[in-house]
N, C-alpha and C. Protein backbone atom coordinates (compact mmCIF):
# COMPACT_ATOMS: atom_id res chain seq x y z
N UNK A 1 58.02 136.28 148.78
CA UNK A 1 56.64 135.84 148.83
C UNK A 1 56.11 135.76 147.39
N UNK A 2 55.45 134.26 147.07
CA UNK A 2 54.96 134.45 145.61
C UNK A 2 53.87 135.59 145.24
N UNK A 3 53.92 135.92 143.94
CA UNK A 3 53.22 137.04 143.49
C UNK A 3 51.47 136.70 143.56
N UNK A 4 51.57 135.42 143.68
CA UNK A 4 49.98 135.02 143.77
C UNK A 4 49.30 135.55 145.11
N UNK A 5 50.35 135.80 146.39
CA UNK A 5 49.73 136.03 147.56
C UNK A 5 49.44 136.88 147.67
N UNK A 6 49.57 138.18 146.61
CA UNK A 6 49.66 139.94 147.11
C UNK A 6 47.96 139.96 147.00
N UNK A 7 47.66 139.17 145.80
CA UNK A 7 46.15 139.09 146.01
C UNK A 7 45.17 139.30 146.80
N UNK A 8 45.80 137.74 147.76
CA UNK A 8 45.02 138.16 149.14
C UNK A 8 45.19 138.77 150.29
N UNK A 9 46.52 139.33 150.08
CA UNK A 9 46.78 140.35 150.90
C UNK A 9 45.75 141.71 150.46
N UNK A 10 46.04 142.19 149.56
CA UNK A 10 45.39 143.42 148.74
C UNK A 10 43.82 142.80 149.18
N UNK A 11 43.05 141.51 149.24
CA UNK A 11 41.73 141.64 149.24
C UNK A 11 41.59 142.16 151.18
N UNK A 12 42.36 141.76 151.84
CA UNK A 12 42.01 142.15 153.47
C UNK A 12 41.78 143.96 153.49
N UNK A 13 42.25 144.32 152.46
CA UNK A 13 41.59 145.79 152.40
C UNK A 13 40.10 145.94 152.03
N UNK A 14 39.40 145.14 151.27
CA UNK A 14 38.75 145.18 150.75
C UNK A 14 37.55 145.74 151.36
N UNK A 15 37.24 145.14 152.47
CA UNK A 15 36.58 146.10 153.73
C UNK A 15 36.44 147.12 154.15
N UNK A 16 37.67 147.44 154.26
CA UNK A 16 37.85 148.88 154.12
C UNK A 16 37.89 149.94 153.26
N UNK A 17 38.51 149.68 152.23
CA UNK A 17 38.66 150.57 151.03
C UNK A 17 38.26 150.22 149.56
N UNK A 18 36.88 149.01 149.73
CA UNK A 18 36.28 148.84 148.24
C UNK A 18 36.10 150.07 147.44
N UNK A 19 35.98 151.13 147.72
CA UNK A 19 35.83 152.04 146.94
C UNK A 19 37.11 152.31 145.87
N UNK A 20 38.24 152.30 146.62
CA UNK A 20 39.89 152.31 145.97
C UNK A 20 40.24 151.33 145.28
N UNK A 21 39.66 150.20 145.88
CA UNK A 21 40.37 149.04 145.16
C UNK A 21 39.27 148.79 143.55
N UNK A 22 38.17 149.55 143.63
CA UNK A 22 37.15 149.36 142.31
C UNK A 22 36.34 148.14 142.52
N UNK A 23 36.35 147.37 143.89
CA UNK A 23 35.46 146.27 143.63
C UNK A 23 33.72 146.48 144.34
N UNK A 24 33.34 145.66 143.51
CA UNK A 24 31.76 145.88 143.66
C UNK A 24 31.27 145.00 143.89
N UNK A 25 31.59 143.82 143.93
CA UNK A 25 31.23 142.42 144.57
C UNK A 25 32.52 141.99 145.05
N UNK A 26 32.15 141.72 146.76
CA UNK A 26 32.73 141.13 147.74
C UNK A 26 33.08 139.74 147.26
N UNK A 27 32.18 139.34 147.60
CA UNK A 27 32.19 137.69 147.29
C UNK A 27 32.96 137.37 145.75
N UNK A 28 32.47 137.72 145.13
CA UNK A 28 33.31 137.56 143.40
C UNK A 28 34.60 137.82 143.72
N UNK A 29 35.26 139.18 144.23
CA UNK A 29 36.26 139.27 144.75
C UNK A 29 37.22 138.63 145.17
N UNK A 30 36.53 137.63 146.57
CA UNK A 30 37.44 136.64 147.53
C UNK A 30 37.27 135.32 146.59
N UNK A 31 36.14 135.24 145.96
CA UNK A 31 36.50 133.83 144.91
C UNK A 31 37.41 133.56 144.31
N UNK A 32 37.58 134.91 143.32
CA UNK A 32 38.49 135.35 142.20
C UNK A 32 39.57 134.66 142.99
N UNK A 33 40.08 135.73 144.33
CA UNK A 33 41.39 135.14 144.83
C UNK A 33 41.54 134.01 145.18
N UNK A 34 40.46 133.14 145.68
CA UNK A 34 40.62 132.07 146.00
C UNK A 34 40.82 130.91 144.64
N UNK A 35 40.21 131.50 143.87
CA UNK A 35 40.70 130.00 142.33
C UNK A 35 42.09 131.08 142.31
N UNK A 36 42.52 131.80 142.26
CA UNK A 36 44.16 132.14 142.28
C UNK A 36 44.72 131.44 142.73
N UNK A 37 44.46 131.59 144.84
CA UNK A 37 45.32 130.43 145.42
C UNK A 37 45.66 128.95 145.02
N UNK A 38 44.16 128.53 144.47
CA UNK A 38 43.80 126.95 144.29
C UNK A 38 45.04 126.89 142.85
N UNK A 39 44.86 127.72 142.09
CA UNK A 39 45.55 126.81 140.60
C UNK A 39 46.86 127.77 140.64
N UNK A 40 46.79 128.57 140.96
CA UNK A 40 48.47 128.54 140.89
C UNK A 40 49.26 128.50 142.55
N UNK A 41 49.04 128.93 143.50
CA UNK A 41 49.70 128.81 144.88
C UNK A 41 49.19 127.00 145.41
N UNK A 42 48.54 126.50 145.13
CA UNK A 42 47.99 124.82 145.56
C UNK A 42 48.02 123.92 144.59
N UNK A 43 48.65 124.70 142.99
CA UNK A 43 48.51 123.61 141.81
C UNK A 43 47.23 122.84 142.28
N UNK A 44 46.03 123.31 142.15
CA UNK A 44 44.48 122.29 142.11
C UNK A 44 44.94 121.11 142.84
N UNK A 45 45.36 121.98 143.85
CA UNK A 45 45.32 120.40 145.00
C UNK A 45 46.66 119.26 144.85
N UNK A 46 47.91 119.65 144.24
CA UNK A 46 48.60 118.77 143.98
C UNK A 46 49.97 119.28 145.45
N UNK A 47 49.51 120.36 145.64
CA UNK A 47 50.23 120.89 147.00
C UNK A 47 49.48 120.74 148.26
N UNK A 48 50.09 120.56 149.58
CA UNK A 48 49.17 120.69 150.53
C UNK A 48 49.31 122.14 150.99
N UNK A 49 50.50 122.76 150.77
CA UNK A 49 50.97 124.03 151.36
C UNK A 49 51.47 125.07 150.08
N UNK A 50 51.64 126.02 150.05
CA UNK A 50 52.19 126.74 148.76
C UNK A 50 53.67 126.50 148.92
N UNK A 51 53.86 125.89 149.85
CA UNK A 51 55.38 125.53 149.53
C UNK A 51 56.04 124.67 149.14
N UNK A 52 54.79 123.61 148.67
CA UNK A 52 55.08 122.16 148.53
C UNK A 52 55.60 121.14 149.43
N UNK A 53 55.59 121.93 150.81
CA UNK A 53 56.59 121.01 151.51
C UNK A 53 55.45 120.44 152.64
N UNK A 54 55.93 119.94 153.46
CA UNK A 54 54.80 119.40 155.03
C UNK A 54 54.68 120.92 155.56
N UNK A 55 55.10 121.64 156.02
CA UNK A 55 54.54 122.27 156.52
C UNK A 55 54.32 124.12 155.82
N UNK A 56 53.16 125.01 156.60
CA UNK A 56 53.00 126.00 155.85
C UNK A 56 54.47 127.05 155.52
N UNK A 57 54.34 127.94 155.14
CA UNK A 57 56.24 128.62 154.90
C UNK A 57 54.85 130.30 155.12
N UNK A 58 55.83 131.37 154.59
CA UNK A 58 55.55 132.46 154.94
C UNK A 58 54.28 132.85 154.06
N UNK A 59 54.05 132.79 152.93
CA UNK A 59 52.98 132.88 152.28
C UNK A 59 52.01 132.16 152.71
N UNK A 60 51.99 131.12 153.03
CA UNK A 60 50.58 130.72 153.44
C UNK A 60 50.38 131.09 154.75
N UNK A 61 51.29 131.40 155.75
CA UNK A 61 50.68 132.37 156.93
C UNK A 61 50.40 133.45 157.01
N UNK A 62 51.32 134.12 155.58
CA UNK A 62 50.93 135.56 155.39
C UNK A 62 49.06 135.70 154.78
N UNK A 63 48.65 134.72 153.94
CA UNK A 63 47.85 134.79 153.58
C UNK A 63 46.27 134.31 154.34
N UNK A 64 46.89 133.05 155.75
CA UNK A 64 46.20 132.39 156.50
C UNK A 64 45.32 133.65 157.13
N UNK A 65 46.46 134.19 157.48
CA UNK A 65 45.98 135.58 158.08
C UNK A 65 45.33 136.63 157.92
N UNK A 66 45.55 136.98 156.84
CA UNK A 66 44.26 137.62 156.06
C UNK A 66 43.09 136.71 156.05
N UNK A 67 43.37 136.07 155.76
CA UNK A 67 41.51 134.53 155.60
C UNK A 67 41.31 135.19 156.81
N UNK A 68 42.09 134.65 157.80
CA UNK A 68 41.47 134.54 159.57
C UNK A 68 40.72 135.90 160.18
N UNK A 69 41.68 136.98 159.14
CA UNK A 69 40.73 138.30 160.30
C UNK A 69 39.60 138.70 158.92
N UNK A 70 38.96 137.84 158.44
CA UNK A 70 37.45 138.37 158.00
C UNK A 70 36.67 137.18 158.12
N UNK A 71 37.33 135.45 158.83
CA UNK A 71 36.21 134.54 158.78
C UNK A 71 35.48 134.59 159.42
N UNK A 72 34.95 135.77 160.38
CA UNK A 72 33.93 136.38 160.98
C UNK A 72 32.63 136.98 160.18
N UNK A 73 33.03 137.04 158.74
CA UNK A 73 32.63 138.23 158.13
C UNK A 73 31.48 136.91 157.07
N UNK A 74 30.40 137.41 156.94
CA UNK A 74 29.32 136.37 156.35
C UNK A 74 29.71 136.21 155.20
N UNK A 75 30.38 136.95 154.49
CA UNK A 75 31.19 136.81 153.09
C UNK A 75 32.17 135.70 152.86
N UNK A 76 32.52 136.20 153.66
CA UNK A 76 33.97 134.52 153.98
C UNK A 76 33.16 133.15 154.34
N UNK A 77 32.16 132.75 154.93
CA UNK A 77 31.56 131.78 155.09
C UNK A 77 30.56 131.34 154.26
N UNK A 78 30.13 132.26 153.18
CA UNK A 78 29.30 131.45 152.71
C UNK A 78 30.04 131.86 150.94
N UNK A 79 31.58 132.08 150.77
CA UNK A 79 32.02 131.95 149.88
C UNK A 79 32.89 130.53 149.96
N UNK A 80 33.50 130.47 151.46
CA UNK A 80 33.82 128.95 151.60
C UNK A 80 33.09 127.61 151.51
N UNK A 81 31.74 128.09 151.77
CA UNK A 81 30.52 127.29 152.00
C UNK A 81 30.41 126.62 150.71
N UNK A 82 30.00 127.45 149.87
CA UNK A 82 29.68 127.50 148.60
C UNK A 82 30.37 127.39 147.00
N UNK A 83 32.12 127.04 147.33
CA UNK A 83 32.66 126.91 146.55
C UNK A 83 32.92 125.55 146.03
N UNK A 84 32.79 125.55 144.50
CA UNK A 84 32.65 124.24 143.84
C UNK A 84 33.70 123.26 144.47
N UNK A 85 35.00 124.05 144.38
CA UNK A 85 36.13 123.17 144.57
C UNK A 85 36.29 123.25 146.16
N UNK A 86 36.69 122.46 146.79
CA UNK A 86 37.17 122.38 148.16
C UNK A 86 39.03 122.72 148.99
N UNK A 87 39.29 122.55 147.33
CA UNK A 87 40.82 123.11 148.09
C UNK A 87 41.11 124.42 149.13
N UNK A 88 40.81 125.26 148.44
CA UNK A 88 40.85 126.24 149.56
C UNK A 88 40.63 126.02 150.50
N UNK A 89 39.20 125.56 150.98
CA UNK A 89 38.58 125.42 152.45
C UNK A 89 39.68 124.31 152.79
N UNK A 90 40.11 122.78 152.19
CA UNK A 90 41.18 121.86 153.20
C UNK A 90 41.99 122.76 153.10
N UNK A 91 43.17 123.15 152.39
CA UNK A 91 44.10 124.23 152.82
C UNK A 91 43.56 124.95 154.25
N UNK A 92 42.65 125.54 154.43
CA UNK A 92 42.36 126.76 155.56
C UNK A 92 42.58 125.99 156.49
N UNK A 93 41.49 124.38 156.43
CA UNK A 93 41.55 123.44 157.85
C UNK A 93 43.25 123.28 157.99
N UNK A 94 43.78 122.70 157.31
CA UNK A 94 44.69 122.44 157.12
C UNK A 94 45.73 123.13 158.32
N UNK A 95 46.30 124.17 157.67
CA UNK A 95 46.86 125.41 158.41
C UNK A 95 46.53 125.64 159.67
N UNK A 96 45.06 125.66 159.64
CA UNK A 96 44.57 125.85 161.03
C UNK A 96 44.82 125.05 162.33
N UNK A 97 45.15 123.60 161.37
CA UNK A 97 45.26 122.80 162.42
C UNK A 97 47.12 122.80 162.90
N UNK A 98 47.84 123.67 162.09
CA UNK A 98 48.90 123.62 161.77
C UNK A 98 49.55 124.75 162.73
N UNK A 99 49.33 125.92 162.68
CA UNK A 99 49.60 126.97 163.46
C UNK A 99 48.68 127.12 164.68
N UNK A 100 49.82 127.06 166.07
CA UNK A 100 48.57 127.29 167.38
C UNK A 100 48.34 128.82 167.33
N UNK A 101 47.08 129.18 167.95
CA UNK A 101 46.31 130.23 167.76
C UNK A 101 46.45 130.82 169.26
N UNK A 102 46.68 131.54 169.45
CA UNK A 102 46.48 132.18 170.86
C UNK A 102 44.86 132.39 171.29
């Protein structure tokens, strides 16, 4: 798994254990990781998947998944909402439309 994903793995704690992890803004937080994903796991949009290929590989489900269990969370929606660049958010559609969901 590329080293860019531990990121957002490590942020699905964030909920739980901001105190451990030292962060103090949520949102700055999931941004941070998210221009991670965008310029190095999506090359700024020159990937559709971090794998370069048609479809997602283990990192981007490993990471889909983390997105998915906080896009409940008002943080996640109005950091997607609100971000300059859009890659992330097509990536998320993307995937989403990609993996069936039970």
């Amino acid at each position: 798994m590329p080293i860019y994903s531990y990121r957002i793995i490590i942020l699905s704690l964030l909920f739980l254990q901001k105190e451990k992890l030292n962060i103090e803004d949520e949102r700055q937080a999931l941004n941070e990781a998210l221009d991670e994903l965008e310029e190095k796991g999506l090359e700024m949009g020159k990937k559709i998947f971090i794998s370069g290929l048609e479809h997602p590989n283990m990192a981007d489900i490993t990471i889909f998944g983390t997105l998915r269990s906080i896009e409940h969370l008002s943080t996640f929606r109005e950091v997607m909402e609100n971000r300059d660049s859009k890659i992330a958010q097509n990536w998320y559609n993307k995937i989403t439309s990609e993996i069936p969901l039970v």
